[in-house]
Protein backbone atom coordinates (compact mmCIF):
# COMPACT_ATOMS: atom_id res chain seq x y z
CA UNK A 1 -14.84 36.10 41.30
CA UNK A 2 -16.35 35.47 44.76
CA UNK A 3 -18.95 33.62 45.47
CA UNK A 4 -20.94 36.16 47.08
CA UNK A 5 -20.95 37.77 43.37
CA UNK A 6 -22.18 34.47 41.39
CA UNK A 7 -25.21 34.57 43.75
CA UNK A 8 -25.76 37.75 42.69
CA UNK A 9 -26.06 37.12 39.05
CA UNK A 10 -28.38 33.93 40.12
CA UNK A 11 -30.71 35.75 41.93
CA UNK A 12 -30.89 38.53 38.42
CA UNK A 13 -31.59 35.95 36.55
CA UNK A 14 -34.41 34.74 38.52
CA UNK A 15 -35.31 38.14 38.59
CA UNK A 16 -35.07 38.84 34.91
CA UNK A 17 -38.18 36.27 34.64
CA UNK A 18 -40.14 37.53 37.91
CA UNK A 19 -39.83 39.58 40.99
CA UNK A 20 -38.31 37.20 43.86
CA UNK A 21 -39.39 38.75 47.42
CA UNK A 22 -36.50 38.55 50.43
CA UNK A 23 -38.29 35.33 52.04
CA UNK A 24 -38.49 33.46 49.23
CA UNK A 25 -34.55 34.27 48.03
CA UNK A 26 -33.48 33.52 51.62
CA UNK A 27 -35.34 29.76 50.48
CA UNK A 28 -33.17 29.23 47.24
CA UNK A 29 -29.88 30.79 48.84
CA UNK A 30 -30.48 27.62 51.53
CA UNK A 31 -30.39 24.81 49.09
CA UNK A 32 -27.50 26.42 46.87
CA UNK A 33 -24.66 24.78 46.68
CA UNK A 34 -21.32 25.62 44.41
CA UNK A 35 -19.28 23.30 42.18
CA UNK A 36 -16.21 23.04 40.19
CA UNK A 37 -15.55 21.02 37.06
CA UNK A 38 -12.60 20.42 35.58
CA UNK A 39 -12.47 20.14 31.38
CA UNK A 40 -14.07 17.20 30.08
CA UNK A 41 -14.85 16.51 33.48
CA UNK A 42 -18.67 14.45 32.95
CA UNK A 43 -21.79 16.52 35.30
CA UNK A 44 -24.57 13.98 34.75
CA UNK A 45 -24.16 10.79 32.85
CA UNK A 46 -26.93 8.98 29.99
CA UNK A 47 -28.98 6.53 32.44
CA UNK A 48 -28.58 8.67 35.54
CA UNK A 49 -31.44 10.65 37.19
CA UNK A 50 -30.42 14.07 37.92
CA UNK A 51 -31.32 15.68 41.16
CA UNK A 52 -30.10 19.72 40.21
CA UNK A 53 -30.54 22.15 38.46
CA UNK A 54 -27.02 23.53 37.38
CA UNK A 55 -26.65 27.73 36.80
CA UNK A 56 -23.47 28.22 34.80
CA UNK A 57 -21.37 30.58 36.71
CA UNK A 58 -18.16 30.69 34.96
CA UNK A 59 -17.20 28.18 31.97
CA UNK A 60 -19.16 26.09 29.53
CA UNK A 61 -21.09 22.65 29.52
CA UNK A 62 -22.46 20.69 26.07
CA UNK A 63 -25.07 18.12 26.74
CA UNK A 64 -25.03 15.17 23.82
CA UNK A 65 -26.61 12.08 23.09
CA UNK A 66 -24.63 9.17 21.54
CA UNK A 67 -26.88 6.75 19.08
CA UNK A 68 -26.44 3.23 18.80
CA UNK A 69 -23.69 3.52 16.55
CA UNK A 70 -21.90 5.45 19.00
CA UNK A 71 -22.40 8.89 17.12
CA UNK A 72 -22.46 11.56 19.26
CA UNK A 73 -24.72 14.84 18.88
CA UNK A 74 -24.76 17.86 20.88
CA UNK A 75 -28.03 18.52 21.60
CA UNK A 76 -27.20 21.80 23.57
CA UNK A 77 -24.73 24.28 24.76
CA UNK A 78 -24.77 25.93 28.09
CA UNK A 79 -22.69 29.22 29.06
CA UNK A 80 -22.59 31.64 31.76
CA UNK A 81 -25.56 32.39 33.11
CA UNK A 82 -27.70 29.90 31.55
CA UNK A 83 -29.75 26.55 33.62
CA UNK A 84 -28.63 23.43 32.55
CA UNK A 85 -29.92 20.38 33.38
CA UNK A 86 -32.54 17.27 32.51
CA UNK A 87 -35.57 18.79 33.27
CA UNK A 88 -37.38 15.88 31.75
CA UNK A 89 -35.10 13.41 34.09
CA UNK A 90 -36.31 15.71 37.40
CA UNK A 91 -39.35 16.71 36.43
CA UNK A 92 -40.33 12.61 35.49
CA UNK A 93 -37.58 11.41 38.23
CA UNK A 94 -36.27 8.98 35.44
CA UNK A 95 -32.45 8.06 33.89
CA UNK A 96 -31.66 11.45 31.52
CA UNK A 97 -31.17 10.32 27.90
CA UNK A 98 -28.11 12.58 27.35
CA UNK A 99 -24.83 13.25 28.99
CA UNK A 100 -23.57 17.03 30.38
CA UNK A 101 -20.04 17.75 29.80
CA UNK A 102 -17.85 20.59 30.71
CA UNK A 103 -16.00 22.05 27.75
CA UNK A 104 -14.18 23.90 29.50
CA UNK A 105 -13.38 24.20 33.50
CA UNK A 106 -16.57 25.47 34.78
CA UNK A 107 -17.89 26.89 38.06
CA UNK A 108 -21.58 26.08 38.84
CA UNK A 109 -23.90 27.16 41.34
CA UNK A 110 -26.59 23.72 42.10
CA UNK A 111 -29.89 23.75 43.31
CA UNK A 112 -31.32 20.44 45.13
CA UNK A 113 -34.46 19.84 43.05
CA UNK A 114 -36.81 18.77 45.16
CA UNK A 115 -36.43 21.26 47.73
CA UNK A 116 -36.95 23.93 44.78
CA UNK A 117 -40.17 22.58 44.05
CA UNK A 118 -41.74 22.27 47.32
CA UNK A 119 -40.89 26.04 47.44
CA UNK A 120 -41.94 26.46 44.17
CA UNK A 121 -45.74 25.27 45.42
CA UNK A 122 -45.65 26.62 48.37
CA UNK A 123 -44.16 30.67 46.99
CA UNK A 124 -46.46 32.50 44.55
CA UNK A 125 -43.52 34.44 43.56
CA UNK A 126 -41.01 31.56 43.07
CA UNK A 127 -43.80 29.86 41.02
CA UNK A 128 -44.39 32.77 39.15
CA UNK A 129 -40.79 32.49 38.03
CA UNK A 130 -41.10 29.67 37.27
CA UNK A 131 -43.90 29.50 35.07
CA UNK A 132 -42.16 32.64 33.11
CA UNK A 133 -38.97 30.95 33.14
CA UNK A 134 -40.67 27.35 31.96
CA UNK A 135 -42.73 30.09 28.78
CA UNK A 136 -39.84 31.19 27.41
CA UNK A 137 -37.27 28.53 27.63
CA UNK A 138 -39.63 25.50 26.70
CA UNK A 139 -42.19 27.25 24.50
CA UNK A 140 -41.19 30.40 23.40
CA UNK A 141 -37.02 29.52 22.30
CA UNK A 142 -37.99 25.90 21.59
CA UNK A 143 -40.17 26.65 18.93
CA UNK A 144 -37.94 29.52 17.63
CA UNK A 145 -34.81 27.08 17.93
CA UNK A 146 -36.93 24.25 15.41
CA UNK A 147 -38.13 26.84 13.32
CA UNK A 148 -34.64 27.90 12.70
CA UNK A 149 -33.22 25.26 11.78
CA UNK A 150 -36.21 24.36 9.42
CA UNK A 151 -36.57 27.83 8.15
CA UNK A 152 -32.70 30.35 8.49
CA UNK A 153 -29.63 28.29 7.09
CA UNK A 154 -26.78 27.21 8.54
CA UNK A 155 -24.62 31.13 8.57
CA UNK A 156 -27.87 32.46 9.67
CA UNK A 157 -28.05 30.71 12.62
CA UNK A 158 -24.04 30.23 13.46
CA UNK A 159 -24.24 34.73 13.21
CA UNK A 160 -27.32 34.26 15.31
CA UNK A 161 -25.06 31.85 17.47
CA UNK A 162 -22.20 34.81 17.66
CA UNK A 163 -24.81 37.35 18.40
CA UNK A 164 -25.71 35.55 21.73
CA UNK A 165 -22.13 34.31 22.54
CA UNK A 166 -19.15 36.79 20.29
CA UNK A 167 -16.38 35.10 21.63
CA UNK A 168 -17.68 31.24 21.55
CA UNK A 169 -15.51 30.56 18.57
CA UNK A 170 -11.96 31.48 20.79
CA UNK A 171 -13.47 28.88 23.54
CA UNK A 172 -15.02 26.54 22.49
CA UNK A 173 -14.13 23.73 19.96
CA UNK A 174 -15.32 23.72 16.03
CA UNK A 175 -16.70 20.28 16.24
CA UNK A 176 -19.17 20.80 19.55
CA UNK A 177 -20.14 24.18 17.89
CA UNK A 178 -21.08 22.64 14.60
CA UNK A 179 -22.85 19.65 15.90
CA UNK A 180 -24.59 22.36 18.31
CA UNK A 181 -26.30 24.17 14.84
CA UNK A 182 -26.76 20.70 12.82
CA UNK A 183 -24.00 20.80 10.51
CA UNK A 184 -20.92 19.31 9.84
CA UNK A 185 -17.48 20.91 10.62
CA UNK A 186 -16.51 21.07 7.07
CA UNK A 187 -19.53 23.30 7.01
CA UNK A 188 -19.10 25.51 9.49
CA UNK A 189 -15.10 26.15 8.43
CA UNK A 190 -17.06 27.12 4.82
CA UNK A 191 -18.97 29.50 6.68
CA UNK A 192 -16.60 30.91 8.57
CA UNK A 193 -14.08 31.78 5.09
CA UNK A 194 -17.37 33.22 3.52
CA UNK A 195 -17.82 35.18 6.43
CA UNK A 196 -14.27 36.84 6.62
CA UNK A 197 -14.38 37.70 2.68
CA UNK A 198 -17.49 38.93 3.02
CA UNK A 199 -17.63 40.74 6.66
């Protein structure tokens, strides 16, 4: 796919949230820049402060955190189309407190942060995405996320899962998807058998 065609699906997605006028698109297509990852190749490392946003053109990325036991938990998964990043380590400018991993060899699109932001402030319609974008992501999907896994059990929310992504299970591995919903992956291969003798 050409690159031409991944800036495409950026600028829909910006769009998706607000409407983005020619200026102020000419603005984020001049801090864009594209990157490839190989599998398992690490984005941003625990302890570093991360300078882009990421926009998942083709592949998949997990972000975890690692306790001090050296567990690991995978506090989100990222697929095509969707921002990845720490917005807390931008936002704050501090170290990130997880790691982003590609699951998978992945094709991103990155956006310098800084430069975003002063056209964020100085754009009414890049801060109107913006706000939108911040609504939904960090309010709105949040709260539905913790409510989930408080209130829907654990086939509710790996269907839920499918709904979103059908073909997740062909790409990505059991272990990453079950830590991604809070179970084990003795759990999710239960779910899975129920689910096939009882379509």
């Amino acid at each position: 796919m050409t690159k031409e065609k991944y800036i495409s699906e950026l600028k829909l997605k910006f769009e998706s949230y607000a409407p983005i006028s020619n200026e102020s698109w000419a603005l984020i297509e001049s801090i864009v820049t594209f990157q490839k990852l190989e599998k398992d190749e690490i984005l941003l490392r625990n302890g570093q402060i991360a300078k882009s946003i990421h926009f998942v053109c083709k592949g998949a990325l997990r972000a975890f955190v690692t306790d001090y036991d050296g567990n690991i938990y995978n506090k989100n998964i990222f697929l095509e189309t969707d921002f990845a990043g720490s917005t807390v380590s931008y936002l704050l400018d501090i170290s990130s407190n997880f790691t982003l991993e590609a699951l998978e060899e992945t094709t991103l699109i990155n956006l310098d942060y800084k430069k975003y932001r002063q056209f964020i402030e100085q754009n009414i319609d890049l801060k109107n995405f913006y706000i939108a974008y911040l609504e939904n992501n960090w309010i709105v999907e949040k709260e539905q996320r913790e409510v989930s896994l408080v209130m829907e059990n654990a086939t509710e929310r790996y269907l839920k899962l499918l709904q979103k992504h059908p073909n997740i299970d062909q790409r990505i591995q059991k272990l990453h998807i079950a830590s991604h919903l809070g179970i084990t992956p003795t759990q999710l291969s239960r779910i899975r058998k129920l689910l096939k003798k009882n379509p």
